[in-house]
C-alpha atoms as a PDB file:
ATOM      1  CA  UNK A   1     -61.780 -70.215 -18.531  1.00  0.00           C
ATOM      2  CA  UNK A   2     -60.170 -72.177 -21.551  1.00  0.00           C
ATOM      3  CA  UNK A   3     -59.116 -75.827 -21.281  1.00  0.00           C
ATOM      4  CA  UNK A   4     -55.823 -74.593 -22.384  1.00  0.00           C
ATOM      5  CA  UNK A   5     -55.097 -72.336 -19.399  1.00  0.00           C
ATOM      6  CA  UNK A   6     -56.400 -75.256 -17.153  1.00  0.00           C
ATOM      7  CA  UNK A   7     -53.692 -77.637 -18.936  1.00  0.00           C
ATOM      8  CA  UNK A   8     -51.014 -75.216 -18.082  1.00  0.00           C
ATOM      9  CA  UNK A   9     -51.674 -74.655 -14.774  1.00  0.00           C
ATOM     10  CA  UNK A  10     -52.308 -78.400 -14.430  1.00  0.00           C
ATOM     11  CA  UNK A  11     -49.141 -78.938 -16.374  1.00  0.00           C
ATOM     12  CA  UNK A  12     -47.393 -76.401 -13.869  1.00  0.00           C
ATOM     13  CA  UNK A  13     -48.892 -78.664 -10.400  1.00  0.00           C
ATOM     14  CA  UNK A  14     -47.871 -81.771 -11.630  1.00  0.00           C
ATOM     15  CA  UNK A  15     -43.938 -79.983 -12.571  1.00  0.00           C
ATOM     16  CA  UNK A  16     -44.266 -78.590  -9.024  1.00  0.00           C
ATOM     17  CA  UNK A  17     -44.837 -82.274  -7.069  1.00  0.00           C
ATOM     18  CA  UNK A  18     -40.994 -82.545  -8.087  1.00  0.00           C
ATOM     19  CA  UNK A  19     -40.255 -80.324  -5.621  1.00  0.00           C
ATOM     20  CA  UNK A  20     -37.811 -82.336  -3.048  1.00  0.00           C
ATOM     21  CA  UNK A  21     -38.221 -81.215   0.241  1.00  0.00           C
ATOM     22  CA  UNK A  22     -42.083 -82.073   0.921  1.00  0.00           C
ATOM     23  CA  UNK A  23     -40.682 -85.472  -0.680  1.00  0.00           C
ATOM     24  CA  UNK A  24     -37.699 -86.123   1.375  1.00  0.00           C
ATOM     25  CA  UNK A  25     -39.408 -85.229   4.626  1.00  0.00           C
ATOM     26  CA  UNK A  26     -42.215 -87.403   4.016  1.00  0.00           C
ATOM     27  CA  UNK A  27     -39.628 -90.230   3.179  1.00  0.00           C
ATOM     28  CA  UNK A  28     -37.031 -89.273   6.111  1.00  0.00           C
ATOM     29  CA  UNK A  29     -40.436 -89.529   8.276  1.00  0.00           C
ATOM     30  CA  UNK A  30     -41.778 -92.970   6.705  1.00  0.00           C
ATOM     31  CA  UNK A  31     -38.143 -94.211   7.008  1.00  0.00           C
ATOM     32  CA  UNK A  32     -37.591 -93.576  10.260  1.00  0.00           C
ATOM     33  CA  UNK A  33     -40.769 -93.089  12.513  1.00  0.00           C
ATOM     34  CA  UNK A  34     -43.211 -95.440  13.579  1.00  0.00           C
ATOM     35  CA  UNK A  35     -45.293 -94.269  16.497  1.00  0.00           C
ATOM     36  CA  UNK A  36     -48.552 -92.107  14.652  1.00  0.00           C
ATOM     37  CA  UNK A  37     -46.829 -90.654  12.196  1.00  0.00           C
ATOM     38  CA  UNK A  38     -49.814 -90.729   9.219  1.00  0.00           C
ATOM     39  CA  UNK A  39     -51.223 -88.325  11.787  1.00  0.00           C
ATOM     40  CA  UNK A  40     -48.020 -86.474  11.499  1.00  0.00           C
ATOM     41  CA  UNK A  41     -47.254 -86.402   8.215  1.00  0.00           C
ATOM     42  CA  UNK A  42     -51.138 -84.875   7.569  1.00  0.00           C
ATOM     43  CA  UNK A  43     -50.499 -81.820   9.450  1.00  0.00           C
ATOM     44  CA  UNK A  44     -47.382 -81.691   7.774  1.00  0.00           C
ATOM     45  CA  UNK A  45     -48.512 -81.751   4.113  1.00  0.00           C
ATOM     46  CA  UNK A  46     -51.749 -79.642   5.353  1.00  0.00           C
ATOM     47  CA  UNK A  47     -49.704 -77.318   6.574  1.00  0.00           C
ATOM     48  CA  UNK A  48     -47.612 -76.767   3.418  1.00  0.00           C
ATOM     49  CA  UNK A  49     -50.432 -76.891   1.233  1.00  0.00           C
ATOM     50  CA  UNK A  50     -52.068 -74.040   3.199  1.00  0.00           C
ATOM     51  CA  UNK A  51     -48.812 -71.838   3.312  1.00  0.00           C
ATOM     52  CA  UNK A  52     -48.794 -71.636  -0.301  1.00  0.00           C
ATOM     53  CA  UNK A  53     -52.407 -71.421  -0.965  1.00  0.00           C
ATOM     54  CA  UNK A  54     -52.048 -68.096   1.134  1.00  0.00           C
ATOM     55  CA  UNK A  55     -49.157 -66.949  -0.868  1.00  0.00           C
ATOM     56  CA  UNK A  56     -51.300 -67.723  -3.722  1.00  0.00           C
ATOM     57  CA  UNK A  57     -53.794 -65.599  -2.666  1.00  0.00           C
ATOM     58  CA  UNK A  58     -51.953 -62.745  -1.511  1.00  0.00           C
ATOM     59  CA  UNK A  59     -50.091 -63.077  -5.154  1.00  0.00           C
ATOM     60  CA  UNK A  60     -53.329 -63.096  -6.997  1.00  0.00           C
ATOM     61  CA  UNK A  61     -54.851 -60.049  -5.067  1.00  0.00           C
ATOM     62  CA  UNK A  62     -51.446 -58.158  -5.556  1.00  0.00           C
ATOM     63  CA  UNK A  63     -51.056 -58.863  -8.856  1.00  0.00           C
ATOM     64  CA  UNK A  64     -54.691 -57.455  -9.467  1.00  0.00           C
ATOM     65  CA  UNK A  65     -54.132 -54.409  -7.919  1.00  0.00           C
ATOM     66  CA  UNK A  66     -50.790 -53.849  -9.988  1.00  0.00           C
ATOM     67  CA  UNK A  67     -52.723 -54.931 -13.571  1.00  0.00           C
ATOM     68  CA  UNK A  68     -55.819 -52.677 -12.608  1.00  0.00           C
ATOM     69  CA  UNK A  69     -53.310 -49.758 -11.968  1.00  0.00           C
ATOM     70  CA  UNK A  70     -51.715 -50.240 -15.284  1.00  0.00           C
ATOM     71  CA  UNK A  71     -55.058 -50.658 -17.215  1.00  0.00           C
ATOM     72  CA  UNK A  72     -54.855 -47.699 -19.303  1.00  0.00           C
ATOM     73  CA  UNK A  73     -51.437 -48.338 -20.452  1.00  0.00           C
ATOM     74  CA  UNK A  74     -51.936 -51.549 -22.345  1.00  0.00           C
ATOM     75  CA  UNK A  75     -51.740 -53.792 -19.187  1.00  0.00           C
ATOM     76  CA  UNK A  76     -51.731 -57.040 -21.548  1.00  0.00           C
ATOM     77  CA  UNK A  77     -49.302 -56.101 -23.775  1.00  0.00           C
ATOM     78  CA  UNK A  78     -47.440 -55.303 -20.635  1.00  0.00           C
ATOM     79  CA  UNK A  79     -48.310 -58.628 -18.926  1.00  0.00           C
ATOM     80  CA  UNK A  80     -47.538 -60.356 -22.137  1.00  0.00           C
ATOM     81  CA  UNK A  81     -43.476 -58.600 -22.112  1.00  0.00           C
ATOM     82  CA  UNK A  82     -43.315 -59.691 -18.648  1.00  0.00           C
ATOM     83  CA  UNK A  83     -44.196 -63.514 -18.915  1.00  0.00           C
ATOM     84  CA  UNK A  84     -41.884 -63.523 -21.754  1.00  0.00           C
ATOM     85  CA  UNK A  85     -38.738 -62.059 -20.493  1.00  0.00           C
ATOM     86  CA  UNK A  86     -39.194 -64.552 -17.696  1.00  0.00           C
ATOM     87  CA  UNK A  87     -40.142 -67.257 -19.833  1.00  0.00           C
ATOM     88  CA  UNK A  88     -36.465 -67.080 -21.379  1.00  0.00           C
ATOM     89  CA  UNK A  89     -35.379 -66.275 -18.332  1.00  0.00           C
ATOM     90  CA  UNK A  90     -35.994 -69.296 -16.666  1.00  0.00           C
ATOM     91  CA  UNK A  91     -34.771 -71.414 -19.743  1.00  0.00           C
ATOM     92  CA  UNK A  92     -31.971 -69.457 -20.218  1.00  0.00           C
ATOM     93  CA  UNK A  93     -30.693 -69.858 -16.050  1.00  0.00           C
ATOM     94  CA  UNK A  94     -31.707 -73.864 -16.491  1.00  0.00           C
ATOM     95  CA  UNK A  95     -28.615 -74.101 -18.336  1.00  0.00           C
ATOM     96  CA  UNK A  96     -26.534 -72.787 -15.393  1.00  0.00           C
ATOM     97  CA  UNK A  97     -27.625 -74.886 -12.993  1.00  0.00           C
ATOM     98  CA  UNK A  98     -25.029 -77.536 -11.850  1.00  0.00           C
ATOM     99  CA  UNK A  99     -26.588 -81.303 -12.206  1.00  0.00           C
ATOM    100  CA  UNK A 100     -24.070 -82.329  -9.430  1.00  0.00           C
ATOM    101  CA  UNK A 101     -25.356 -80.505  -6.378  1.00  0.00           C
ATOM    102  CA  UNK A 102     -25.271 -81.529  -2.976  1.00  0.00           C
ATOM    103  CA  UNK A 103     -28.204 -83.100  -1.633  1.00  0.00           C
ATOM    104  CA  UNK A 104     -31.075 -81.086  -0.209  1.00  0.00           C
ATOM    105  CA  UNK A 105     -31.278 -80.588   3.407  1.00  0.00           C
ATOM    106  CA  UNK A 106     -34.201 -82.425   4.569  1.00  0.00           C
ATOM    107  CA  UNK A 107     -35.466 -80.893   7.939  1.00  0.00           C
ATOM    108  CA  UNK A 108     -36.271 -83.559  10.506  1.00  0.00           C
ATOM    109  CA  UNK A 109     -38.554 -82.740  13.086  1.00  0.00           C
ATOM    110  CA  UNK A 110     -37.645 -81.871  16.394  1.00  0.00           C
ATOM    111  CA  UNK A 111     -40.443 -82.880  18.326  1.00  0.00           C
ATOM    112  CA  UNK A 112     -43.480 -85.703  17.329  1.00  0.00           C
ATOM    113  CA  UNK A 113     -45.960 -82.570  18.453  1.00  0.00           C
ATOM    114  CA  UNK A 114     -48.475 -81.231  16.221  1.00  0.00           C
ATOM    115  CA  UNK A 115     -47.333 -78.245  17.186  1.00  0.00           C
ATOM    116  CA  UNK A 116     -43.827 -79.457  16.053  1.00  0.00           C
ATOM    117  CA  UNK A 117     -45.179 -80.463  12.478  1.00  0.00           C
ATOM    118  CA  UNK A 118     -46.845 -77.347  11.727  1.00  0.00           C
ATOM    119  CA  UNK A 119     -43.526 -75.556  12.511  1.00  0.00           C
ATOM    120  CA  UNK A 120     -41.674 -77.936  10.211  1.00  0.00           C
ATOM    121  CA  UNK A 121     -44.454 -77.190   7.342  1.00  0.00           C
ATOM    122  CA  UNK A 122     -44.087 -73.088   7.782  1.00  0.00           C
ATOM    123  CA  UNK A 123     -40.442 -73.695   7.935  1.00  0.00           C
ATOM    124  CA  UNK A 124     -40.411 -75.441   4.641  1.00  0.00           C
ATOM    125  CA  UNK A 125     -42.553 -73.225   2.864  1.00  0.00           C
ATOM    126  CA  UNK A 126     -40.693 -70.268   3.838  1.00  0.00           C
ATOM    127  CA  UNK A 127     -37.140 -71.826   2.444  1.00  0.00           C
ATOM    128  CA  UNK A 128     -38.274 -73.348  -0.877  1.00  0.00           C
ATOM    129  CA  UNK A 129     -41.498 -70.068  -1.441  1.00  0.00           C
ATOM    130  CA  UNK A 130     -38.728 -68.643  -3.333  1.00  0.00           C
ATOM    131  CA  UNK A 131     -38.014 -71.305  -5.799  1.00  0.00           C
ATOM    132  CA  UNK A 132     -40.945 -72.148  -6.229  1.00  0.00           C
ATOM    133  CA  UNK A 133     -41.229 -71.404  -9.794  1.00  0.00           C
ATOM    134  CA  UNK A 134     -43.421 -73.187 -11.640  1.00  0.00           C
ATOM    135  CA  UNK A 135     -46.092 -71.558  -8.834  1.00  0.00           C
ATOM    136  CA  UNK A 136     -45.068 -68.244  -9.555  1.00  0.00           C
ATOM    137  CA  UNK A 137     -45.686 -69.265 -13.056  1.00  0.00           C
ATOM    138  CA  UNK A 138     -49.137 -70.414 -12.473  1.00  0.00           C
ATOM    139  CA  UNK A 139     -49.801 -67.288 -10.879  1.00  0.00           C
ATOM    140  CA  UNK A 140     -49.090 -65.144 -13.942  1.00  0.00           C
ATOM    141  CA  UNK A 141     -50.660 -67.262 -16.194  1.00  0.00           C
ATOM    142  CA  UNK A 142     -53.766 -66.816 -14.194  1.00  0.00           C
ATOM    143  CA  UNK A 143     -53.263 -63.160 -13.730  1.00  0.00           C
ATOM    144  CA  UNK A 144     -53.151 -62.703 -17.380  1.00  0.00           C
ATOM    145  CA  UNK A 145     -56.205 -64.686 -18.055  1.00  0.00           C
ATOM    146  CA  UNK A 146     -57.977 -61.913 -15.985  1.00  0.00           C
ATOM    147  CA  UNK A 147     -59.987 -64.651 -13.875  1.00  0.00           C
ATOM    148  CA  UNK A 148     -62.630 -64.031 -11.442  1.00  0.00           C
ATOM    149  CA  UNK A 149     -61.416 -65.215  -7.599  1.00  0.00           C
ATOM    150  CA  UNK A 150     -64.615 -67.956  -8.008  1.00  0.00           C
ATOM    151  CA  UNK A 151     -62.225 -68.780 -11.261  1.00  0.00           C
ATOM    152  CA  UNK A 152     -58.424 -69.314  -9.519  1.00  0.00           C
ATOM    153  CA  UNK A 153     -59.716 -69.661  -5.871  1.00  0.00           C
ATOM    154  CA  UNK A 154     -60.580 -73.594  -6.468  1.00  0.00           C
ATOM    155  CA  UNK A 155     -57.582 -73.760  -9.082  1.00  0.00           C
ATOM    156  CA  UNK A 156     -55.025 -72.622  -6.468  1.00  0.00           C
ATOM    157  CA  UNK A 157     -56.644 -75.033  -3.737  1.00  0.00           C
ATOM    158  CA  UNK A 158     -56.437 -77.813  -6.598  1.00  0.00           C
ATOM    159  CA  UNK A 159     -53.003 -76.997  -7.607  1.00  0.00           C
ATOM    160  CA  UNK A 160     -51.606 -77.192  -3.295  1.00  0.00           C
ATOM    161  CA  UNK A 161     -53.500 -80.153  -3.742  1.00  0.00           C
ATOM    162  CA  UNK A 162     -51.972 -81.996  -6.379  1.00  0.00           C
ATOM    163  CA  UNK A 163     -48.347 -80.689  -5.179  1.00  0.00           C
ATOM    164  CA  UNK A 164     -48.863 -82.519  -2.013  1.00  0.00           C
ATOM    165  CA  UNK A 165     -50.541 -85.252  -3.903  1.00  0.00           C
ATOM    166  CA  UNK A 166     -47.213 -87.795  -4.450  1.00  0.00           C
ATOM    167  CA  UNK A 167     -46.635 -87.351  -0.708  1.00  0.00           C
ATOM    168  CA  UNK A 168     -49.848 -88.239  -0.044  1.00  0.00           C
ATOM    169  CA  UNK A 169     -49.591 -91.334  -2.298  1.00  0.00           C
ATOM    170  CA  UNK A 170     -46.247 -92.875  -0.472  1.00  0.00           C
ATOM    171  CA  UNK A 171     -47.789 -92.253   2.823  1.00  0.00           C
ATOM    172  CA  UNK A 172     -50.953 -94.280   1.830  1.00  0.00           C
ATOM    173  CA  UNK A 173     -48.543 -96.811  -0.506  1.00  0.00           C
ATOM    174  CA  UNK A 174     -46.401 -97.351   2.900  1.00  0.00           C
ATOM    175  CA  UNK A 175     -49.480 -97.995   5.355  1.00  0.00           C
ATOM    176  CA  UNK A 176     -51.155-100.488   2.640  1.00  0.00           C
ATOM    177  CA  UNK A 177     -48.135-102.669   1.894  1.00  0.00           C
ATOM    178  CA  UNK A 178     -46.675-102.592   5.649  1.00  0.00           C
ATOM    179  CA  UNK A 179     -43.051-102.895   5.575  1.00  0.00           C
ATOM    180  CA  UNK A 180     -42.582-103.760   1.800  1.00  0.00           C
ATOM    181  CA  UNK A 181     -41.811-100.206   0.792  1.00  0.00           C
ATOM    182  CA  UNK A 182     -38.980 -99.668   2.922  1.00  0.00           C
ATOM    183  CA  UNK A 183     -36.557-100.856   0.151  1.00  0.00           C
ATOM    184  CA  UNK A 184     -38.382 -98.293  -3.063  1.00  0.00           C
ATOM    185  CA  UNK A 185     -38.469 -95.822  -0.478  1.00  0.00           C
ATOM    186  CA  UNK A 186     -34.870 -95.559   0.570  1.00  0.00           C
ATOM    187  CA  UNK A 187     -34.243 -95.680  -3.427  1.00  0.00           C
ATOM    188  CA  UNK A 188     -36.433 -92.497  -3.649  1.00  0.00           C
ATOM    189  CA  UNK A 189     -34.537 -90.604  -0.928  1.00  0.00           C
ATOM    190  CA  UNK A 190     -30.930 -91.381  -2.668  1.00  0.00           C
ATOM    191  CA  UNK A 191     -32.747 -90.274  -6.330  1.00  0.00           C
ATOM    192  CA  UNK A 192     -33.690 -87.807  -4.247  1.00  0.00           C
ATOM    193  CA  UNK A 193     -30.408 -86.755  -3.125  1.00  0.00           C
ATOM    194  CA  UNK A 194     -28.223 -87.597  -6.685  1.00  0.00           C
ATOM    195  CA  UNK A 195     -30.415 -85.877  -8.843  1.00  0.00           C
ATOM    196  CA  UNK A 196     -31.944 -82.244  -6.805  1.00  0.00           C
ATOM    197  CA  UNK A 197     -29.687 -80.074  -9.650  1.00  0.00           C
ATOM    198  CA  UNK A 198     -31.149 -82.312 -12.720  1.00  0.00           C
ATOM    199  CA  UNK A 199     -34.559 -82.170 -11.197  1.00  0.00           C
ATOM    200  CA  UNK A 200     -34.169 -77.989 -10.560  1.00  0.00           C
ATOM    201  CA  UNK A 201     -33.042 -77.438 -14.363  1.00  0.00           C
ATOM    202  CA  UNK A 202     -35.845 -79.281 -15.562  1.00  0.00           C
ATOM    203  CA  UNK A 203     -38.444 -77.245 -13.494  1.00  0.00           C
ATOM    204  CA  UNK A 204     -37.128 -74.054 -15.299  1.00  0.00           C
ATOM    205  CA  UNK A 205     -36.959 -75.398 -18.624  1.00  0.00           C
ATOM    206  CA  UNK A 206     -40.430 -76.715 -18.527  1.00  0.00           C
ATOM    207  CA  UNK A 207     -41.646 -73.738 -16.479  1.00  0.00           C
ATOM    208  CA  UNK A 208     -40.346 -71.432 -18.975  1.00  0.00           C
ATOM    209  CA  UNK A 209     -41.367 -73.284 -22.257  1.00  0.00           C
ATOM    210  CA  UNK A 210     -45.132 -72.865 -20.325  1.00  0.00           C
ATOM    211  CA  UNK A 211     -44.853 -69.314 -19.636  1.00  0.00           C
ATOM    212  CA  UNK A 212     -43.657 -68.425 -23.203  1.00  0.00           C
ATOM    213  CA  UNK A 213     -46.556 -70.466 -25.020  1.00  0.00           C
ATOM    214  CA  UNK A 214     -49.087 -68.531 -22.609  1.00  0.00           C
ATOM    215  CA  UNK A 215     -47.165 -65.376 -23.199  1.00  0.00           C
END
C-alpha cells in the first residue's frame, strides 16, 4: 500500500465531510433539541457511518469479482479507461451544476427514539448513496490498487470515520462551550443552505482531478 494511494483516499474522506445532510441534521438537532440528544445524534452518525461502510464493502467485493472476471483481458488497462472517462466526467458535469440551488432538505426526526434515529440515518444514506462521489471514487482507486480486504477493510472504516468526523466535532464543540455556539452554528446551517450547488461542483472537480491522477 503506497502513501500516495493513502493520500488520495484520505484526500477523498476529508472532500466527502462536505457532504450537507449529515451536517445540517446534526445542526437542525443541536439547534433545536435539548433533552439527550448527544445520545441521539451518536446513533445517528453511527448509523450513517455503518450504512456506507456496508456499501463499501459490498462495492469492494463486487468490484473484485468484476476485475477477476476480466483478468485475462488486460483488467488494468481496463480499470485505468474506466477511472479516466469518469475522472473527466465528473469535471466536465461540475461545470453544469447551478451554484444557486435551493437549500438541501434536512430531515428532522420524527420521534426522539433510538429507533427513530437509526431510521433517520438509513434514510439519509439511502438519498445522498448516490451522490456520493468522492466514495465511489475511493472505491475505484482502491479496486485498482488490487488491495487485500486486511488492506481497505480498516481504510473504509477510517474513511466513514473521518466523514462523520466534523459532525462529531460540533456535537462535542456545542456540549463544551454550552450555549456559546448557538450563534456559529446557525451561521453554518445558512452556509449550509446558500452554498449546497458551490459545495456539489467542488466535490466533482476535486473528485475528478483525484481519479485522473490515480488513473
Amino acid at each position: 500500500m503506497s502513501i500516495a494511494l493513502l493520500l488520495s483516499v484520505g484526500a477523498l474522506a476529508l472532500l466527502d465531510t462536505l457532504s450537507p445532510t449529515t451536517l445540517g441534521v446534526t445542526v437542525y438537532m443541536l439547534l433545536s433539541e435539548r433533552d439527550k440528544v448527544a445520545g441521539r445524534l451518536l446513533v445517528y452518525l453511527a448509523t450513517v457511518a455503518g450504512f456506507y461502510f456496508m456499501v463499501g464493502v459490498f462495492l469492494m467485493l463486487g468490484l473484485d469479482i468484476v476485475t477477476d472476471a476480466v483478468s485475462g483481458l488486460g483488467n488494468n488497462a481496463l480499470l485505468s479507461r474506466i477511472m479516466t472517462i469518469l475522472g473527466l466526467g465528473l469535471l466536465i458535469g461540475s461545470f453544469f451544476i447551478p451554484t444557486k440551488q435551493s437549500a438541501p432538505k434536512v430531515r428532522k426526526p420524527k420521534s426522539k427514539s433510538s429507533f427513530a434515529m437509526v431510521a433517520l440515518g438509513l434514510t439519509t444514506g439511502l438519498v445522498e448513496v448516490g451522490t456520493a462521489l468522492p466514495y465511489f471514487a475511493a472505491v475505484g482507486i482502491m479496486t485498482a490498487a488490487h488491495l487485500h480486504p486486511l488492506e481497505w477493510l480498516p481504510m473504509l472504516a477510517g474513511y466513514n470515520l473521518i466523514m462523520v468526523l466534523p459532525a462529531l466535532i460540533l456535537m462535542a464543540g456545542h456540549f463544551l462551550f454550552k450555549g456559546r455556539l448557538q450563534g456559529p452554528l446557525e451561521k453554518i446551517r445558512l452556509s449550509i443552505e446558500k452554498n449546497a450547488g458551490s459545495t456539489l461542483s467542488w466535490m466533482m472537480t476535486i473528485a475528478g482531478l483525484i481519479l485522473l491522477i490515480n488513473a
